[in-house]
C-alpha atoms as a PDB file:
ATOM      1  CA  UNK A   1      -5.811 -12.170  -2.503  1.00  0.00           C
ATOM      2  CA  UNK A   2      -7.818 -13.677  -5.428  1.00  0.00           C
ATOM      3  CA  UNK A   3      -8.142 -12.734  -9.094  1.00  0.00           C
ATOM      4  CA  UNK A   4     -11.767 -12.422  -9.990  1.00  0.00           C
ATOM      5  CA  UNK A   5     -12.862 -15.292  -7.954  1.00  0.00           C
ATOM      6  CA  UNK A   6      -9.946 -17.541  -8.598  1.00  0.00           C
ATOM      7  CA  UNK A   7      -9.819 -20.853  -7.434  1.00  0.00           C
ATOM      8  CA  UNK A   8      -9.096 -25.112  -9.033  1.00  0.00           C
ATOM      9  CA  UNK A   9     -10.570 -28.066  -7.684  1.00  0.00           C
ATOM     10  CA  UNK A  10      -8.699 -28.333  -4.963  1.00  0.00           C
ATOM     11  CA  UNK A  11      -8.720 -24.582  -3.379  1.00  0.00           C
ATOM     12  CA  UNK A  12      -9.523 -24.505   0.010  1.00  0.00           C
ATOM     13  CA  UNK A  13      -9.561 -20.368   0.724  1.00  0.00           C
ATOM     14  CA  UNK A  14      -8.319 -20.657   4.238  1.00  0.00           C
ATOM     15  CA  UNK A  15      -4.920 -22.551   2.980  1.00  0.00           C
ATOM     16  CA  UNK A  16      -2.365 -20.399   3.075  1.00  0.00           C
ATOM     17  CA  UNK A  17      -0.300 -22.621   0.426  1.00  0.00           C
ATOM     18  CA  UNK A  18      -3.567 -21.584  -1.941  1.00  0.00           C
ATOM     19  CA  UNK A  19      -3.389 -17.949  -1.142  1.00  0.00           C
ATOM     20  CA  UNK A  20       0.328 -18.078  -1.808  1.00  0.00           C
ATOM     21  CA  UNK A  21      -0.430 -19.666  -5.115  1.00  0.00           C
ATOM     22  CA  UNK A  22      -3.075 -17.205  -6.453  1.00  0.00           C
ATOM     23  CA  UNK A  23      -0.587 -14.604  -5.347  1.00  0.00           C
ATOM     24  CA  UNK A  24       2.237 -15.913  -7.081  1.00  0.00           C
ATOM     25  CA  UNK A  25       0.179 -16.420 -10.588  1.00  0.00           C
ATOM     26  CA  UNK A  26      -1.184 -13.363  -9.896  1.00  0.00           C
ATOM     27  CA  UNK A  27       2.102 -11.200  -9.179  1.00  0.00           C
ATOM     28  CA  UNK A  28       4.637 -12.856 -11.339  1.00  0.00           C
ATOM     29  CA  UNK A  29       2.886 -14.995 -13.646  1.00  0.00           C
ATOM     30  CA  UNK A  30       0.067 -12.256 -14.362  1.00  0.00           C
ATOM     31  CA  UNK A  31      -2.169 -12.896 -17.564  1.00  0.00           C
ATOM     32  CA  UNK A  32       1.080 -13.759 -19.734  1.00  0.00           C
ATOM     33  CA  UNK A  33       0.269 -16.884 -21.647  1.00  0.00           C
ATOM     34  CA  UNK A  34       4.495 -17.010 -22.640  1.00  0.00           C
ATOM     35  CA  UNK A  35       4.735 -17.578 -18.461  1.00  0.00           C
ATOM     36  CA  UNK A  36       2.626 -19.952 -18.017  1.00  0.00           C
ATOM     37  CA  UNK A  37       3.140 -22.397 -20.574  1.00  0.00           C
ATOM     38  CA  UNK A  38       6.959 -22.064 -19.779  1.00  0.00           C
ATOM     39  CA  UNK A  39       5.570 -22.879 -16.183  1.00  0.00           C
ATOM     40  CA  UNK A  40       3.869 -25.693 -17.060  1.00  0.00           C
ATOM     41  CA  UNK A  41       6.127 -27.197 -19.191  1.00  0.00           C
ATOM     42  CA  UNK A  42       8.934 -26.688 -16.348  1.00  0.00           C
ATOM     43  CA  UNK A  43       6.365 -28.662 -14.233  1.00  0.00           C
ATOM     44  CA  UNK A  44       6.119 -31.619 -16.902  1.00  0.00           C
ATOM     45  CA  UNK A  45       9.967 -31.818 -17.390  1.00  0.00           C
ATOM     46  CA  UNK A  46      10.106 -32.108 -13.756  1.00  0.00           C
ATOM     47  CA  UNK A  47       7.177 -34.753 -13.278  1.00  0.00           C
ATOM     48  CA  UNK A  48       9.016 -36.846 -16.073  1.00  0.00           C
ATOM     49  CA  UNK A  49      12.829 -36.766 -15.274  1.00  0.00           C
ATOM     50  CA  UNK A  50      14.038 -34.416 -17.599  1.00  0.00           C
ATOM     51  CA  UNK A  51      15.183 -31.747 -15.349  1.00  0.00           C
ATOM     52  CA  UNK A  52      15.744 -32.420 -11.408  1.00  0.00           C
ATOM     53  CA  UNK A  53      14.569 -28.665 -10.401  1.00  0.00           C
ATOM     54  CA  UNK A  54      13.688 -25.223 -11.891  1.00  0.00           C
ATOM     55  CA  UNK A  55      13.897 -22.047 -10.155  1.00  0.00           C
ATOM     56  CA  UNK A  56      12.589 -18.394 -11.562  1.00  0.00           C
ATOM     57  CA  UNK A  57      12.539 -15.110 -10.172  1.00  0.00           C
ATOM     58  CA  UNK A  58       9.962 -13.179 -10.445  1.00  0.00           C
ATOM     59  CA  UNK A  59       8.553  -9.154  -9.295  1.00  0.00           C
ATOM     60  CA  UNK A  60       7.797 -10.695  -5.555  1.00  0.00           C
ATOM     61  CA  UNK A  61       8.784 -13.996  -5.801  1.00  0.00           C
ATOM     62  CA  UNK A  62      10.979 -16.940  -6.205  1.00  0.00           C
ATOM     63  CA  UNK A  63       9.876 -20.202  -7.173  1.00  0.00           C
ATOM     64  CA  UNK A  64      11.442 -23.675  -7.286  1.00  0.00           C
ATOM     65  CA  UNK A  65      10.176 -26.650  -8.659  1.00  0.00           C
ATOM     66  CA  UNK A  66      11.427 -30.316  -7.438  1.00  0.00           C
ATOM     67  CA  UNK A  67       9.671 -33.891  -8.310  1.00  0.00           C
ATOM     68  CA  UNK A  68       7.792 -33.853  -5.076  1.00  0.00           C
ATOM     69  CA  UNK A  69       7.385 -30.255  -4.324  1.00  0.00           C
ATOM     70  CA  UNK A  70       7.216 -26.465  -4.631  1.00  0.00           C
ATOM     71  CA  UNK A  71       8.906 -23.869  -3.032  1.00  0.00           C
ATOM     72  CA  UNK A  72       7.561 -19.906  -2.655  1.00  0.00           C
ATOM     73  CA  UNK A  73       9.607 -17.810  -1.033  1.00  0.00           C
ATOM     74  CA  UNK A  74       7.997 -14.302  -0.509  1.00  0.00           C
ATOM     75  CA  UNK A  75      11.110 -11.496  -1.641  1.00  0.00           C
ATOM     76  CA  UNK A  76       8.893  -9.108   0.633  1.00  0.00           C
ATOM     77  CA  UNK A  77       7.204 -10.866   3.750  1.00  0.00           C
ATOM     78  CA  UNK A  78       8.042  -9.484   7.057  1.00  0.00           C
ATOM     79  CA  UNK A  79      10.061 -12.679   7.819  1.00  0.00           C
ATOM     80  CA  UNK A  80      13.014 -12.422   4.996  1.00  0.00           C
ATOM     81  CA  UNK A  81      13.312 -14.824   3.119  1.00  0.00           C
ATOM     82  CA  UNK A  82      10.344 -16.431   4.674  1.00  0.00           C
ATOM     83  CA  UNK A  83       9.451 -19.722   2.073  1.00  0.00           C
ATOM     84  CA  UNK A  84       6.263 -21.871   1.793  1.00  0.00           C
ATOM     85  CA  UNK A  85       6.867 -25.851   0.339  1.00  0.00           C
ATOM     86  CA  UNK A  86       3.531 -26.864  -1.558  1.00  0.00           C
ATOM     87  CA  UNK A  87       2.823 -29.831  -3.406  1.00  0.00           C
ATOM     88  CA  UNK A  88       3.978 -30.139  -7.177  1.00  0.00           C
ATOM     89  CA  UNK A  89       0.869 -31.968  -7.849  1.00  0.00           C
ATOM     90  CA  UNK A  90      -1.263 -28.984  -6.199  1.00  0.00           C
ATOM     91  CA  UNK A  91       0.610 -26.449  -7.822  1.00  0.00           C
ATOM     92  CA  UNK A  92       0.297 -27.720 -11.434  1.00  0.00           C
ATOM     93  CA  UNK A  93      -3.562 -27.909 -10.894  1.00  0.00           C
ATOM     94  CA  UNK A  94      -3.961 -24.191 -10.362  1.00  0.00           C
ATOM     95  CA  UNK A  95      -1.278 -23.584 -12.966  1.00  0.00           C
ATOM     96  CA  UNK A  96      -3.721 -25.106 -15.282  1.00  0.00           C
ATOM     97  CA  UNK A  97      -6.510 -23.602 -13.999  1.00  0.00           C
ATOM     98  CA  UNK A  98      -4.831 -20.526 -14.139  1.00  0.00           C
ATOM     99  CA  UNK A  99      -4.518 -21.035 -17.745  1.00  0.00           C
ATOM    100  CA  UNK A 100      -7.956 -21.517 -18.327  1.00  0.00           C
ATOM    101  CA  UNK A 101      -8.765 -18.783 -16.196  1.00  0.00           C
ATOM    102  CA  UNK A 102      -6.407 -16.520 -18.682  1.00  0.00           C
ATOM    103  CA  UNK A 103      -7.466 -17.577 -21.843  1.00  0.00           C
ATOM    104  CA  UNK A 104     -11.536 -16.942 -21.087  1.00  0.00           C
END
């Protein structure tokens, strides 16, 4: 699934962890700008101490962020409660690519 082309830096298009991602921003984060920057900044309070995880529920989704990584877990894949741990690094780089992506 991609948005218009979608990708970051660091997208490889047969990673399932990327797919995942673009689905995620795509489904539950959609083109809100209110989501995102509350997703990023989740990310940064993470990254610097100030929270030790985050989780949010979204239409198809759940997320949760740790320091070192990312959890997805898929509400409707044919495995239930089938999840998907991704790098927090790699995560906030489409995050903020998704944000560009938004805003132009």
């Amino acid at each position: 699934m991609t948005e218009n082309n979608f990708s970051w830096p660091e997208y490889c298009p047969n990673n399932p962890s990327h797919e995942l991602i673009i689905a995620y921003l795509t489904i539950d984060i959609q083109k809100s700008l209110h989501w995102i920057n509350e997703l990023h900044q989740k990310i940064k309070e993470i990254k610097s101490g100030q929270i030790s995880s985050w989780e949010r529920t979204g239409n198809a989704y759940c997320l949760y962020l740790f320091p070192d990584h990312v959890v997805i877990e898929d509400d409707y894949s044919e495995e239930s409660g089938a999840t998907m741990e991704i790098s927090l690094s790699d995560f906030e780089q489409a995050v903020v690519s998704w944000k560009q992506f938004v805003m132009y």
